[in-house]
N, C-alpha and C. Protein backbone atom coordinates (compact mmCIF):
# COMPACT_ATOMS: atom_id res chain seq x y z
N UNK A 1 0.84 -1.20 0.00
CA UNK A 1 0.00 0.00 0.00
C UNK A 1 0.87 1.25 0.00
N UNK A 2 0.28 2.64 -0.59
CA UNK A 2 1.08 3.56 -0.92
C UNK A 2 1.32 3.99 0.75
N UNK A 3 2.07 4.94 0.62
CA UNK A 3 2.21 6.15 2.15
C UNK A 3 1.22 7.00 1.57
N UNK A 4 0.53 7.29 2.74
CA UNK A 4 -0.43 8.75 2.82
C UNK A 4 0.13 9.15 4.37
N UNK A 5 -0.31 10.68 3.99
CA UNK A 5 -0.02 11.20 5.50
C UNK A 5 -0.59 10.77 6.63
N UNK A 6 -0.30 11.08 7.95
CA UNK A 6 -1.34 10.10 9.04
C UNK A 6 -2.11 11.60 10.05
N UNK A 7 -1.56 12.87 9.30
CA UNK A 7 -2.39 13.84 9.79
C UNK A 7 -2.29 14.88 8.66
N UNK A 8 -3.74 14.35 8.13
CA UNK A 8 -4.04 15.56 6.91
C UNK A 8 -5.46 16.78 7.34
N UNK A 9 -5.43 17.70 6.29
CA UNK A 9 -6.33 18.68 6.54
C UNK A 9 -7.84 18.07 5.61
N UNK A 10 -8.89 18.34 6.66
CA UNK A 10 -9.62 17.94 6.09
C UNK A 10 -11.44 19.24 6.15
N UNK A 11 -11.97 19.02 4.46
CA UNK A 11 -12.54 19.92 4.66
C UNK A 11 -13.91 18.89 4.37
N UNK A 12 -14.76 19.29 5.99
CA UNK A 12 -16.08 18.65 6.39
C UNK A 12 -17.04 19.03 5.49
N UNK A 13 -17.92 18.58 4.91
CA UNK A 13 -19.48 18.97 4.00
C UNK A 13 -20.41 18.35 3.78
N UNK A 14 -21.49 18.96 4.60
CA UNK A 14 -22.73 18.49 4.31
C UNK A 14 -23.16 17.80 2.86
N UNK A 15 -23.60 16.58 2.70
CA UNK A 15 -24.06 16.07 1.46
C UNK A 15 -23.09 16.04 0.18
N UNK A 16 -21.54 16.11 0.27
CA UNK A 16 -20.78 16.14 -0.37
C UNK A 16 -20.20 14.75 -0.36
N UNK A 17 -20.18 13.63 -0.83
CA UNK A 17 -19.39 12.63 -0.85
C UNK A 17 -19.00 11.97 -2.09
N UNK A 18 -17.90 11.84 -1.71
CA UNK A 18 -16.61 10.77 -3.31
C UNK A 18 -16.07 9.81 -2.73
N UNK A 19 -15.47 8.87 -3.84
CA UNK A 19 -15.35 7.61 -3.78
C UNK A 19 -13.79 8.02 -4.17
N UNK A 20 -13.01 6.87 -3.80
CA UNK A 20 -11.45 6.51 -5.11
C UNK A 20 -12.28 6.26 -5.81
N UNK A 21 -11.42 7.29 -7.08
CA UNK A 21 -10.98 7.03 -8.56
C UNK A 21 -11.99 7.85 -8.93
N UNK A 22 -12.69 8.87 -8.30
CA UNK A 22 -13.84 9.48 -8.87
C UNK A 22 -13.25 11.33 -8.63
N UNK A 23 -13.98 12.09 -9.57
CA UNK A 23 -13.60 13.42 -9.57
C UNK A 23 -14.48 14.25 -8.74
N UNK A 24 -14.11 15.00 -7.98
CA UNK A 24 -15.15 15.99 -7.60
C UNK A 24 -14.55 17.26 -7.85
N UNK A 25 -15.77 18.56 -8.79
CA UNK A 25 -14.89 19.40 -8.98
C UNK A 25 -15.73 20.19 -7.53
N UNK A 26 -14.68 21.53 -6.70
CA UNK A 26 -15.05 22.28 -5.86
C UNK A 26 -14.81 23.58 -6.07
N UNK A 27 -15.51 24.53 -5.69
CA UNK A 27 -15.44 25.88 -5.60
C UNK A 27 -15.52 26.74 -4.61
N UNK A 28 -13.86 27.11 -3.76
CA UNK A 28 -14.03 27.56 -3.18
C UNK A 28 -13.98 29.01 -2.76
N UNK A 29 -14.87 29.11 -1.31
CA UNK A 29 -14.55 30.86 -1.10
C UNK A 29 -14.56 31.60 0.28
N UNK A 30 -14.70 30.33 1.11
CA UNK A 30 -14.90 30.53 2.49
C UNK A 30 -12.92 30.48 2.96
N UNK A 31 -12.42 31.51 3.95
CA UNK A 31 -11.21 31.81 4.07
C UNK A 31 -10.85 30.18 4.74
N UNK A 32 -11.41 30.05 5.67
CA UNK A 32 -10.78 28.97 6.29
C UNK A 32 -10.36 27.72 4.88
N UNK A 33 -11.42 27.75 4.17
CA UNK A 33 -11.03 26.45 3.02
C UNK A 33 -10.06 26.91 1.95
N UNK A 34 -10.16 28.64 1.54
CA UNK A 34 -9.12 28.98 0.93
C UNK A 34 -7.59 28.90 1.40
N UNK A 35 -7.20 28.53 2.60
CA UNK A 35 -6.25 28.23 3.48
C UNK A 35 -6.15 26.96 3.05
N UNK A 36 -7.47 26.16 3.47
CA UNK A 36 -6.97 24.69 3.56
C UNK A 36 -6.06 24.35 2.29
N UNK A 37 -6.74 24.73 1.12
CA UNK A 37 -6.76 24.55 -0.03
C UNK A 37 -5.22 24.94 -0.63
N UNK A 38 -4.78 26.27 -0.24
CA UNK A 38 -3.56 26.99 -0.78
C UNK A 38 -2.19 25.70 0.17
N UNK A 39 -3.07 25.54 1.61
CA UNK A 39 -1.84 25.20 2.21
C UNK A 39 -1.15 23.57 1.49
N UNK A 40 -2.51 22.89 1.43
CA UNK A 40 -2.65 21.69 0.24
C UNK A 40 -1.68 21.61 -0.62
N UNK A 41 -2.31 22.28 -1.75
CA UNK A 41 -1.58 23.25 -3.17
C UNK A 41 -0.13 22.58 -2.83
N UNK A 42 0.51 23.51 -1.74
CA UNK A 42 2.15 24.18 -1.84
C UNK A 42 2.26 22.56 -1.12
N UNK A 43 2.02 21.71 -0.44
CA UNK A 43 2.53 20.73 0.37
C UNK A 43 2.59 19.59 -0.39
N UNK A 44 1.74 19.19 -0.49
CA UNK A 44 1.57 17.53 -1.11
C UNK A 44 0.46 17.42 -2.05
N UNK A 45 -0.25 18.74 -2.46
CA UNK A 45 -1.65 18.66 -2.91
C UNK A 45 -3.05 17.30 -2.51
N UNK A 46 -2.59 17.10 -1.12
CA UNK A 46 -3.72 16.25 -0.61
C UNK A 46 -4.15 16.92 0.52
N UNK A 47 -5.36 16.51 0.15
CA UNK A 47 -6.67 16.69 1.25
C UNK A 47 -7.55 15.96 1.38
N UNK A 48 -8.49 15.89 2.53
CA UNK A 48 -9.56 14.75 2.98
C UNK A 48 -10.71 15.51 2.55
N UNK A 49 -11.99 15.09 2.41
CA UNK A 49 -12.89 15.35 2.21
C UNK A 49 -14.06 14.45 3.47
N UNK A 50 -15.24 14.93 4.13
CA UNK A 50 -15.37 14.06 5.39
C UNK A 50 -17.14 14.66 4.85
N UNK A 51 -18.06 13.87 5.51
CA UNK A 51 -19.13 14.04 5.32
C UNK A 51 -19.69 14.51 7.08
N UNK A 52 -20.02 16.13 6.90
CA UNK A 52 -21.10 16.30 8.30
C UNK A 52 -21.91 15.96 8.52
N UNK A 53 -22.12 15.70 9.98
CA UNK A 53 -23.43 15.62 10.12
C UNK A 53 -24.26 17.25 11.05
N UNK A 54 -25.59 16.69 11.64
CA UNK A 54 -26.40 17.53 11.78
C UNK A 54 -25.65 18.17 12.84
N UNK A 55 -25.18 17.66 14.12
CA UNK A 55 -24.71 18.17 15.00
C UNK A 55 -23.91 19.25 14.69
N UNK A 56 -23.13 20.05 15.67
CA UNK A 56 -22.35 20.94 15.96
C UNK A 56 -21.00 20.31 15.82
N UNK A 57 -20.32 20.35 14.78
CA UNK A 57 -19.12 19.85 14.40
C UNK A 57 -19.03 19.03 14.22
N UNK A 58 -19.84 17.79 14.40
CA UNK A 58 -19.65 16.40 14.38
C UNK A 58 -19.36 15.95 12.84
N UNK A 59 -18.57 15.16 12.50
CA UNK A 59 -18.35 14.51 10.76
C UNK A 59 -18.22 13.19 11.27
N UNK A 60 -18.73 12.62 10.20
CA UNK A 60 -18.76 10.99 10.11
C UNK A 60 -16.94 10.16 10.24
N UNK A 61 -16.99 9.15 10.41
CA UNK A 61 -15.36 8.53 11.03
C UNK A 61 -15.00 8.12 9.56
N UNK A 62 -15.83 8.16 8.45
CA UNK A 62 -14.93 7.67 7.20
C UNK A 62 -15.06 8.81 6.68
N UNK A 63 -14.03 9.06 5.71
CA UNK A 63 -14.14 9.86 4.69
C UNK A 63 -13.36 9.67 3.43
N UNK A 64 -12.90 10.28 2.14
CA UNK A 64 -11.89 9.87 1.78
C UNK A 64 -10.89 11.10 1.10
N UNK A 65 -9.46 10.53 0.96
CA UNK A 65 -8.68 11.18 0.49
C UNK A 65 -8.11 11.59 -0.99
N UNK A 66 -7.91 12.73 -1.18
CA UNK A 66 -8.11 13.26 -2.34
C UNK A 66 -6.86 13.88 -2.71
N UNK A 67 -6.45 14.08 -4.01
CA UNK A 67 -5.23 15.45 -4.74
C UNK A 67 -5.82 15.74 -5.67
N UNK A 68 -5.08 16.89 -5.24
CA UNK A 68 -5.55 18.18 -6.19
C UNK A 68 -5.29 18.07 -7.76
N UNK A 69 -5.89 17.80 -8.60
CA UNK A 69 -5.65 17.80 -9.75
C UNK A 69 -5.90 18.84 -10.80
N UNK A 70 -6.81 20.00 -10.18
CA UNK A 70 -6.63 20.80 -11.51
C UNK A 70 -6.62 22.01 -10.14
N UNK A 71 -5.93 23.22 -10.52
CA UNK A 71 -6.54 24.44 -9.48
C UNK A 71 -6.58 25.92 -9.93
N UNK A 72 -7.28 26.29 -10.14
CA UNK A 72 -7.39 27.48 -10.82
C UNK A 72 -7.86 28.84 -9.78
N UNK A 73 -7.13 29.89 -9.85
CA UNK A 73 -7.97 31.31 -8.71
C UNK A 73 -8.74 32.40 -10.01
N UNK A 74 -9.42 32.57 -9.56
CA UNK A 74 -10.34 33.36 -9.72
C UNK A 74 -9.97 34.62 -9.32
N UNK A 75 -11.19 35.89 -10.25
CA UNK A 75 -10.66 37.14 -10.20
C UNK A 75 -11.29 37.65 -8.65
N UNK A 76 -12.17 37.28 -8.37
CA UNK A 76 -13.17 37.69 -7.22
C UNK A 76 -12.28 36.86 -6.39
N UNK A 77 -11.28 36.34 -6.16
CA UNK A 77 -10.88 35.37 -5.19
C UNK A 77 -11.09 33.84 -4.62
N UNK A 78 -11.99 33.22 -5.29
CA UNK A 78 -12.19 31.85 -5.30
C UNK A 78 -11.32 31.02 -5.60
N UNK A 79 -11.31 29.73 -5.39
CA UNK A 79 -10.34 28.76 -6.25
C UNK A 79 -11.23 27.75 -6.33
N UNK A 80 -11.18 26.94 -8.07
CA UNK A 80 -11.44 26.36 -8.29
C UNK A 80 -11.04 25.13 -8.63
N UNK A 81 -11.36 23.85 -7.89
CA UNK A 81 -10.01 22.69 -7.74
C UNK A 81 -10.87 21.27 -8.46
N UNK A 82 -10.03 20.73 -8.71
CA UNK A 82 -10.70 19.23 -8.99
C UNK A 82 -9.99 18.31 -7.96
N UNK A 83 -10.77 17.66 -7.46
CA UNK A 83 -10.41 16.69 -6.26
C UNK A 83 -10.18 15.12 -6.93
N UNK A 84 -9.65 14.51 -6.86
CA UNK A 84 -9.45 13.41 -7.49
C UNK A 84 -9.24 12.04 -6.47
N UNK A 85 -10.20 11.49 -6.19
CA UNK A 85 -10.29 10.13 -5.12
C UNK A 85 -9.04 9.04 -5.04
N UNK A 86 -8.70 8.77 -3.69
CA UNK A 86 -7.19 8.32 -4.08
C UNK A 86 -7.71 6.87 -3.10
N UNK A 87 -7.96 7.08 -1.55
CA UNK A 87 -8.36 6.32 -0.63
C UNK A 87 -9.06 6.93 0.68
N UNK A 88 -9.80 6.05 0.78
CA UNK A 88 -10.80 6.12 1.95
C UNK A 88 -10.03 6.30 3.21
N UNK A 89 -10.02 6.79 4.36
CA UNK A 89 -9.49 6.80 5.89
C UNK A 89 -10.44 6.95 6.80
N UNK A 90 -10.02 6.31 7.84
CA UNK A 90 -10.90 6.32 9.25
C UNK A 90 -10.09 7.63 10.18
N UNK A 91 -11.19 8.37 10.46
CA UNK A 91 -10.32 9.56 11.48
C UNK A 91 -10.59 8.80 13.07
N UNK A 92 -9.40 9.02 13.09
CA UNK A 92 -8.30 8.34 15.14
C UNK A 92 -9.27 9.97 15.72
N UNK A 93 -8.62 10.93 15.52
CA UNK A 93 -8.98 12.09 16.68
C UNK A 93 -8.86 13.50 15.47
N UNK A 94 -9.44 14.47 16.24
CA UNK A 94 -9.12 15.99 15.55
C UNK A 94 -7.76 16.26 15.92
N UNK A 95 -7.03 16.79 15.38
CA UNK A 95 -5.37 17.41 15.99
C UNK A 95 -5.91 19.01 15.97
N UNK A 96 -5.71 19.79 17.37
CA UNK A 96 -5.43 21.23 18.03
C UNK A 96 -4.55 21.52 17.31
N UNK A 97 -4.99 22.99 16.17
CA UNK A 97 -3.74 23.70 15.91
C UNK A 97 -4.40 25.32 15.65
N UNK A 98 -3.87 26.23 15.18
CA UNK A 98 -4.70 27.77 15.46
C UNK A 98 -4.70 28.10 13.86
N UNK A 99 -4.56 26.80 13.35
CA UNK A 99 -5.00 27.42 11.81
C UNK A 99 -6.92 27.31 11.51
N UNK A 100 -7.24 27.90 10.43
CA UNK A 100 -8.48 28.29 10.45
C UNK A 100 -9.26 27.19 10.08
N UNK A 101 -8.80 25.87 9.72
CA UNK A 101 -9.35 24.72 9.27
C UNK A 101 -8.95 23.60 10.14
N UNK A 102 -9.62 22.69 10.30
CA UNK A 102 -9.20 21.58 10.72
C UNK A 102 -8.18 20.62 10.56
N UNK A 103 -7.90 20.00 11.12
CA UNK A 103 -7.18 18.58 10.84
C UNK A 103 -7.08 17.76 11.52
N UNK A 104 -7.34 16.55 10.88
CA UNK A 104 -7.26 15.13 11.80
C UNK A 104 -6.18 13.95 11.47
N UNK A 105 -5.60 13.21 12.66
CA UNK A 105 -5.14 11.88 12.76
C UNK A 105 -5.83 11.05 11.74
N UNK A 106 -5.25 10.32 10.72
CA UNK A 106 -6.33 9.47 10.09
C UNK A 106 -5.58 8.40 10.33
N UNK A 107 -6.57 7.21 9.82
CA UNK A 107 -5.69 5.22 8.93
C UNK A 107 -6.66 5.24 8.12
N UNK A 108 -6.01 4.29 7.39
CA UNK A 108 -6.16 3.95 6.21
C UNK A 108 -6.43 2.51 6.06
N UNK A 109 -5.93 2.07 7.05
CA UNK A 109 -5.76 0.27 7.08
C UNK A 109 -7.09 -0.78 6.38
N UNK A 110 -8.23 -0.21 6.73
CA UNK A 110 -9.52 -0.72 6.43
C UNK A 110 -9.37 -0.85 4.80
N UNK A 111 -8.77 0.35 4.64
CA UNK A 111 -8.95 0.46 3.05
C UNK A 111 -7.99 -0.04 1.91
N UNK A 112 -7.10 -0.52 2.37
CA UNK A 112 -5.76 -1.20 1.57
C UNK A 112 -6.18 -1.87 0.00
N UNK A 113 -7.34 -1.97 -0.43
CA UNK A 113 -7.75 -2.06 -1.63
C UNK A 113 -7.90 -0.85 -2.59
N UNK A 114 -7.87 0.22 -1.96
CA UNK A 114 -8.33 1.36 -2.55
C UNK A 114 -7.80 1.81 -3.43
N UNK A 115 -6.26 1.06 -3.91
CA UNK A 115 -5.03 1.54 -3.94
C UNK A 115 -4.52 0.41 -4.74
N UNK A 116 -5.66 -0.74 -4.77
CA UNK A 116 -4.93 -1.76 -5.43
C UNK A 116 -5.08 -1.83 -7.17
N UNK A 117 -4.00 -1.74 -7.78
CA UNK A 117 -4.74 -1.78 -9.26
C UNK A 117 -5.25 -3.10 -9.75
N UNK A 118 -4.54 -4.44 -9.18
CA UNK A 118 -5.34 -5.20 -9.97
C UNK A 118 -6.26 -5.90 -8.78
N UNK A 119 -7.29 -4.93 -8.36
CA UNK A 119 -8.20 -5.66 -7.71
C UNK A 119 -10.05 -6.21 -8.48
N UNK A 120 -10.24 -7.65 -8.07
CA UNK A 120 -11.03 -8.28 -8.43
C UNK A 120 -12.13 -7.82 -9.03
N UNK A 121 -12.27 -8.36 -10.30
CA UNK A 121 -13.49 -7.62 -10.74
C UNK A 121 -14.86 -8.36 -10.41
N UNK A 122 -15.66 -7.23 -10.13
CA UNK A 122 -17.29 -7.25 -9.33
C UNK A 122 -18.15 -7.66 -10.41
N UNK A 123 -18.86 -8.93 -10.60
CA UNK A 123 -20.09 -9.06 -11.32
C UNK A 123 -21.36 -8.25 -10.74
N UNK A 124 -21.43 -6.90 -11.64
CA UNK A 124 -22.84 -6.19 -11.31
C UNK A 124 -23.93 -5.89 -11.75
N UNK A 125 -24.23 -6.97 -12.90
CA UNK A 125 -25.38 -6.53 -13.90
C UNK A 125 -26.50 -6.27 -13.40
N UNK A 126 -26.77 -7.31 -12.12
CA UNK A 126 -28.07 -7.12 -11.75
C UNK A 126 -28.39 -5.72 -11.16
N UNK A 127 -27.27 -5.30 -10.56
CA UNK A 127 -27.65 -3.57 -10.24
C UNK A 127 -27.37 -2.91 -11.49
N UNK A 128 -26.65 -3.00 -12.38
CA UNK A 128 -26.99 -1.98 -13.07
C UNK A 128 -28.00 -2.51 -13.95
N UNK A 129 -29.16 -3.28 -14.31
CA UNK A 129 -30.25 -3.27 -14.95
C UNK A 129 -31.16 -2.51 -14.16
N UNK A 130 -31.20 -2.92 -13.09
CA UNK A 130 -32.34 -2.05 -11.61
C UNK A 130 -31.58 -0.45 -11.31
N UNK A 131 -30.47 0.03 -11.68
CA UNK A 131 -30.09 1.14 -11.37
C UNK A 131 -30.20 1.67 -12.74
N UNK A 132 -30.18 1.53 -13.96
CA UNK A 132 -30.59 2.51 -15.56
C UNK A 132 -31.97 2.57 -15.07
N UNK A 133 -33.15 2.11 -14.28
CA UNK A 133 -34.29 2.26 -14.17
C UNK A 133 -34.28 3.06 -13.53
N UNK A 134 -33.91 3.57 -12.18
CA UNK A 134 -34.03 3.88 -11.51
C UNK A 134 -33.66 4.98 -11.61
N UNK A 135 -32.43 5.51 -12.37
CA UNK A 135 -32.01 6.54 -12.83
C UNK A 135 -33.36 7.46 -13.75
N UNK A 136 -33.45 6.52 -14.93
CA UNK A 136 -35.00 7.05 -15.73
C UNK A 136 -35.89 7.22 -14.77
N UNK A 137 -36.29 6.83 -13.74
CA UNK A 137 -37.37 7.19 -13.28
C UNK A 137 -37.42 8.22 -12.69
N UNK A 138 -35.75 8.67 -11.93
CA UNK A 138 -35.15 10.20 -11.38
C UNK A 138 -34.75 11.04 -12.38
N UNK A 139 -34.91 10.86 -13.43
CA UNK A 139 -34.85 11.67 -14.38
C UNK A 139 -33.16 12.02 -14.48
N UNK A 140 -32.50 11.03 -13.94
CA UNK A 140 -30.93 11.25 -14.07
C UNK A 140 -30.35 10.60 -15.45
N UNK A 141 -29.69 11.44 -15.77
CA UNK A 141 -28.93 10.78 -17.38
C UNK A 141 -27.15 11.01 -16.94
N UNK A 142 -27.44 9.64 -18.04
CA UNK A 142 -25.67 9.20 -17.58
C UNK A 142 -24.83 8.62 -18.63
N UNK A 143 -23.89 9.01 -19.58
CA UNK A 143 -23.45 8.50 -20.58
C UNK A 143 -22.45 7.29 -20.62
N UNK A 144 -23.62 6.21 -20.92
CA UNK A 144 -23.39 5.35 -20.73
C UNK A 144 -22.23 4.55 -21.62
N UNK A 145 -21.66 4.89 -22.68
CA UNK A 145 -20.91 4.56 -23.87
C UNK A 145 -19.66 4.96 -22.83
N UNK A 146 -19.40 6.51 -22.30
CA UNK A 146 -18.13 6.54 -21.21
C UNK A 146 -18.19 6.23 -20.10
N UNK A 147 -19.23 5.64 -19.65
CA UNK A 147 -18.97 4.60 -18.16
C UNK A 147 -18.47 3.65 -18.79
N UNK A 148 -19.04 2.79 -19.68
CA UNK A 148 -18.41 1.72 -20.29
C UNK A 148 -16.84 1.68 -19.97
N UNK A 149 -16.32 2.82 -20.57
CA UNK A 149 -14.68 2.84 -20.49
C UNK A 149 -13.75 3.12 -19.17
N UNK A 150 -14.70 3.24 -18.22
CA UNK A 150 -14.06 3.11 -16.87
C UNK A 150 -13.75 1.62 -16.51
N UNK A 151 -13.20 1.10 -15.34
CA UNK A 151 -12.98 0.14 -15.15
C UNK A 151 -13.93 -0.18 -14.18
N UNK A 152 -13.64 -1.40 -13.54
CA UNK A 152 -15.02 -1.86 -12.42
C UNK A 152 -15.22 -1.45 -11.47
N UNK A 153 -13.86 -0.90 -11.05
CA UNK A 153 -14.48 0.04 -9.35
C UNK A 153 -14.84 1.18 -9.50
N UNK A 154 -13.92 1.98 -10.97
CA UNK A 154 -14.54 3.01 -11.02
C UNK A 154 -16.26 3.31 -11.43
N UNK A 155 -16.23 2.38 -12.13
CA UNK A 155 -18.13 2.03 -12.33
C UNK A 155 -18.81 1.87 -10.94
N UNK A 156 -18.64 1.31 -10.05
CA UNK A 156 -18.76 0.90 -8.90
C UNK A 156 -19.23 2.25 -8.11
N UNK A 157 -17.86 2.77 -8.09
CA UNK A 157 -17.95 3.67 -7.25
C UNK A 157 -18.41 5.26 -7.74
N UNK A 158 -18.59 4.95 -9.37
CA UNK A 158 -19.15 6.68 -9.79
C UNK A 158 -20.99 6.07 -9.60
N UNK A 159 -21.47 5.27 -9.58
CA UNK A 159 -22.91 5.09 -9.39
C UNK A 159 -23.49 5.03 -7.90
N UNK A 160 -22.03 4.68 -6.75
CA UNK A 160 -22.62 5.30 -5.46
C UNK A 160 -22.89 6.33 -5.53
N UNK A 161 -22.02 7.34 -6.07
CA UNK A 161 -21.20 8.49 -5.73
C UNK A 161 -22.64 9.32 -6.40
N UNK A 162 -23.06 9.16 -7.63
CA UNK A 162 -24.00 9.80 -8.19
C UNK A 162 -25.45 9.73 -8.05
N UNK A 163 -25.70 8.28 -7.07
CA UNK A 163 -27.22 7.77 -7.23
C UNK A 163 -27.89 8.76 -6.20
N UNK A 164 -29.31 8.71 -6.84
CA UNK A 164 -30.18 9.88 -5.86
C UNK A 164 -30.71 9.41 -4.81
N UNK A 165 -29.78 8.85 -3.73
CA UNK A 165 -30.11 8.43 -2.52
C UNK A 165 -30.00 8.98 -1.57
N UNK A 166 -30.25 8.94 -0.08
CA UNK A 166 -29.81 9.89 0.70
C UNK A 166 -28.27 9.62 1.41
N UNK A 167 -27.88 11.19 1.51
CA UNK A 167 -26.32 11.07 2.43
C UNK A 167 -26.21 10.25 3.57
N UNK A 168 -27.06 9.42 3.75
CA UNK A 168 -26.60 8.79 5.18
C UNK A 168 -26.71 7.46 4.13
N UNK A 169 -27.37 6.77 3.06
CA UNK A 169 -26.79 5.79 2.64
C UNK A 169 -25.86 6.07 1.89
N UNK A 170 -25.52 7.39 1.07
CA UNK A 170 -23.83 6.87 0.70
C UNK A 170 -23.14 6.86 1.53
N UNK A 171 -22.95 7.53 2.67
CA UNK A 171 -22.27 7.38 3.60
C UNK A 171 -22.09 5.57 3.90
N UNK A 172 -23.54 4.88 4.14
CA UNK A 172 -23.14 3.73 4.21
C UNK A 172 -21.78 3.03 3.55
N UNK A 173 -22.49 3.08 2.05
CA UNK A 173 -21.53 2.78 0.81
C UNK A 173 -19.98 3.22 0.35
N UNK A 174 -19.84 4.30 1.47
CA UNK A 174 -18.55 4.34 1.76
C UNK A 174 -17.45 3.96 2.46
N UNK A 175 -19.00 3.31 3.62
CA UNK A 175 -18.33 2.64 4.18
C UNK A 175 -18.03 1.10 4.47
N UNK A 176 -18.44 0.56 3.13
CA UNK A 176 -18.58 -0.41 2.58
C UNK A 176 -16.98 -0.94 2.33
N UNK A 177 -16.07 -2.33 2.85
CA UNK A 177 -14.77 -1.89 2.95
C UNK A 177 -14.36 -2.67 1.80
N UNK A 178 -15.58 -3.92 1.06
CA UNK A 178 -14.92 -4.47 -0.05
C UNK A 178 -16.09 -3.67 -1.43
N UNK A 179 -15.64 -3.79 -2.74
CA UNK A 179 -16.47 -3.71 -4.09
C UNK A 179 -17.57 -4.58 -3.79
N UNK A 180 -17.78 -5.63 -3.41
CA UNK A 180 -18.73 -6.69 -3.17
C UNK A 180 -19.77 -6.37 -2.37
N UNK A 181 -19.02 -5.88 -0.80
CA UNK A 181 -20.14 -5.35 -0.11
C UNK A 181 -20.47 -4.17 -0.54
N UNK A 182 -19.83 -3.42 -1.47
CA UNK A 182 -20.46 -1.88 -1.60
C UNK A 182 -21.75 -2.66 -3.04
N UNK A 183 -21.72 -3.35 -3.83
CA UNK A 183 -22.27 -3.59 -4.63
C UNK A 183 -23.71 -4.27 -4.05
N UNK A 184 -23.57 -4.79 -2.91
CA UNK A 184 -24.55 -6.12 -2.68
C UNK A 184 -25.62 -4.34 -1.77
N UNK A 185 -24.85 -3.56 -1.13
CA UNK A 185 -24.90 -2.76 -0.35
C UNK A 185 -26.03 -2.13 -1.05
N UNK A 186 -25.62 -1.09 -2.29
CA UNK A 186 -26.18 -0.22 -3.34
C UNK A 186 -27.27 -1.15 -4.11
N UNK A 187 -27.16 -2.59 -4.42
CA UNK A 187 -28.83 -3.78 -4.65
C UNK A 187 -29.46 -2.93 -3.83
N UNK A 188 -29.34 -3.29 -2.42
CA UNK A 188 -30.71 -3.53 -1.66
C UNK A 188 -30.85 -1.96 -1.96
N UNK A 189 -30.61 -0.79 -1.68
CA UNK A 189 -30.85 0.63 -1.88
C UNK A 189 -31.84 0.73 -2.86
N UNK A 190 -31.00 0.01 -3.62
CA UNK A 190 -31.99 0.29 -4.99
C UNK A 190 -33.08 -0.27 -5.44
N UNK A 191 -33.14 -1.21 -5.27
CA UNK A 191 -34.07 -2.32 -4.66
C UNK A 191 -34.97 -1.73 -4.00
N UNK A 192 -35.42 -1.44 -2.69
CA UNK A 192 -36.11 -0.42 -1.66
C UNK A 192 -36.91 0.16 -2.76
N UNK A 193 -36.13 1.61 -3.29
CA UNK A 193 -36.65 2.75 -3.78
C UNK A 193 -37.40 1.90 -4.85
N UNK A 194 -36.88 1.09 -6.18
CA UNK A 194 -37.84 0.50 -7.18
C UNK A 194 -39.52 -0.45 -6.48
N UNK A 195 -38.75 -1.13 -5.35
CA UNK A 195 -40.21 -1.22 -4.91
C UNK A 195 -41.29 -0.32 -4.42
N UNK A 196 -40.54 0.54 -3.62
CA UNK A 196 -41.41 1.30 -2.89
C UNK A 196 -42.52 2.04 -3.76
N UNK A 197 -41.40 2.46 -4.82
CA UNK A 197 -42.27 3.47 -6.31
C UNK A 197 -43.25 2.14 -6.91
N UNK A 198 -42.87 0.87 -7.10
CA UNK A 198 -43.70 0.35 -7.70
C UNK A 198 -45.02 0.17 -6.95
N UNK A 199 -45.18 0.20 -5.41
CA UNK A 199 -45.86 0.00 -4.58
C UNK A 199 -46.60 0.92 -4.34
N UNK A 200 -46.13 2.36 -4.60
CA UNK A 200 -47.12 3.46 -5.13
C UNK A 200 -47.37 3.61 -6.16
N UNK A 201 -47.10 3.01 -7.17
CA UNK A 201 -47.66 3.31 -8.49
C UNK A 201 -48.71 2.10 -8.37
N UNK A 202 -49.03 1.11 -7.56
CA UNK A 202 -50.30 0.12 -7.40
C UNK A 202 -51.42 1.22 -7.05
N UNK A 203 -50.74 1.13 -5.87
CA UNK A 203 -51.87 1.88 -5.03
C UNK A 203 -52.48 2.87 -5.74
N UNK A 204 -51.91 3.92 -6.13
CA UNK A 204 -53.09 5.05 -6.61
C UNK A 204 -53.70 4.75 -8.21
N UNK A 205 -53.36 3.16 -8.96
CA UNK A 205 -54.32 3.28 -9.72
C UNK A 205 -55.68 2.82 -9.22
């Protein structure tokens, strides 16, 4: 497994979650994240990305780790970054320091696949026949000719990453520690919602 740092900066967000191997682009403008972000930049260009919750500071114990792959500033002062999914980490504790952003102790250990290139490929047809439905029925479109050309986790993990479920089940699905369980994981999800809709579409005829 590669080295990652074991205390990176990490920026918390509501309803924001990525997978390895997936892109998220961000736009930032709040000082504390323009910090996080610049200090990133000049160091190692990595950062965590962590999902909040409702509470008062509280973020979920997985999240995952990211570099910076594209970064652009803006005339008004923003920066605009592409985050690029590398591996998942479990946060140990917050680390005390008087900069304007956070940072935490992380491992990684759970995730030692994240990282693997030739890891096992996932038979998933049956979700993705029940997830192109499900998509049409959310009115989500997805070009399917360039998913094709991703590989299996990245397929895997751009249809958690994108499905219109709620943040506390991707959160699940992130924290899902093999392709298998995240796959068997994202069935039943999907599964649920196709019944449930089919179960109202009985009822009110």
């Amino acid at each position: 497994m590669k080295s990652f740092p074991d205390i990176i900066p990490v920026f918390p967000l509501s309803g924001v979650i990525y997978f390895p191997k997936t892109n998220l682009p961000l736009n930032i403008f709040e000082q504390r994240y323009l910090d996080l972000v610049n200090d990133a930049y000049k160091k190692d260009k990595l950062m965590g990305m962590v999902q909040s919750k409702r509470e008062d500071n509280a973020v979920y114990k997985v999240g995952c780790l990211g570099k910076i792959s594209d970064f652009h500033k803006s005339k008004d002062g923003r920066i605009l970054i592409n985050l690029t999914g590398i591996s998942r980490f479990q946060i140990i504790k917050e680390i005390s320091s008087n900069k304007l952003y956070r940072e935490f102790q992380v491992d990684y250990k759970n995730f030692v696949n994240d990282t693997n290139i030739h890891q096992n490929e996932v038979d998933f047809k049956n979700l993705l026949e029940n997830i192109k439905i499900f998509f049409q029925k959310n009115g989500l479109l997805l070009n399917w000719k360039e998913f094709e050309k991703l590989d299996n986790s990245q397929q895997i993990n751009t249809l958690a990453m994108i499905a219109p479920i709620t943040n506390e089940e991707k959160q699940k699905l992130l924290e899902s520690i093999s392709l298998e369980s995240k796959v068997k994981t994202l069935e039943n999800i999907i599964s649920f919602y196709l019944h449930d809709s089919n179960s109202n579409n009985f009822t009110l005829q």
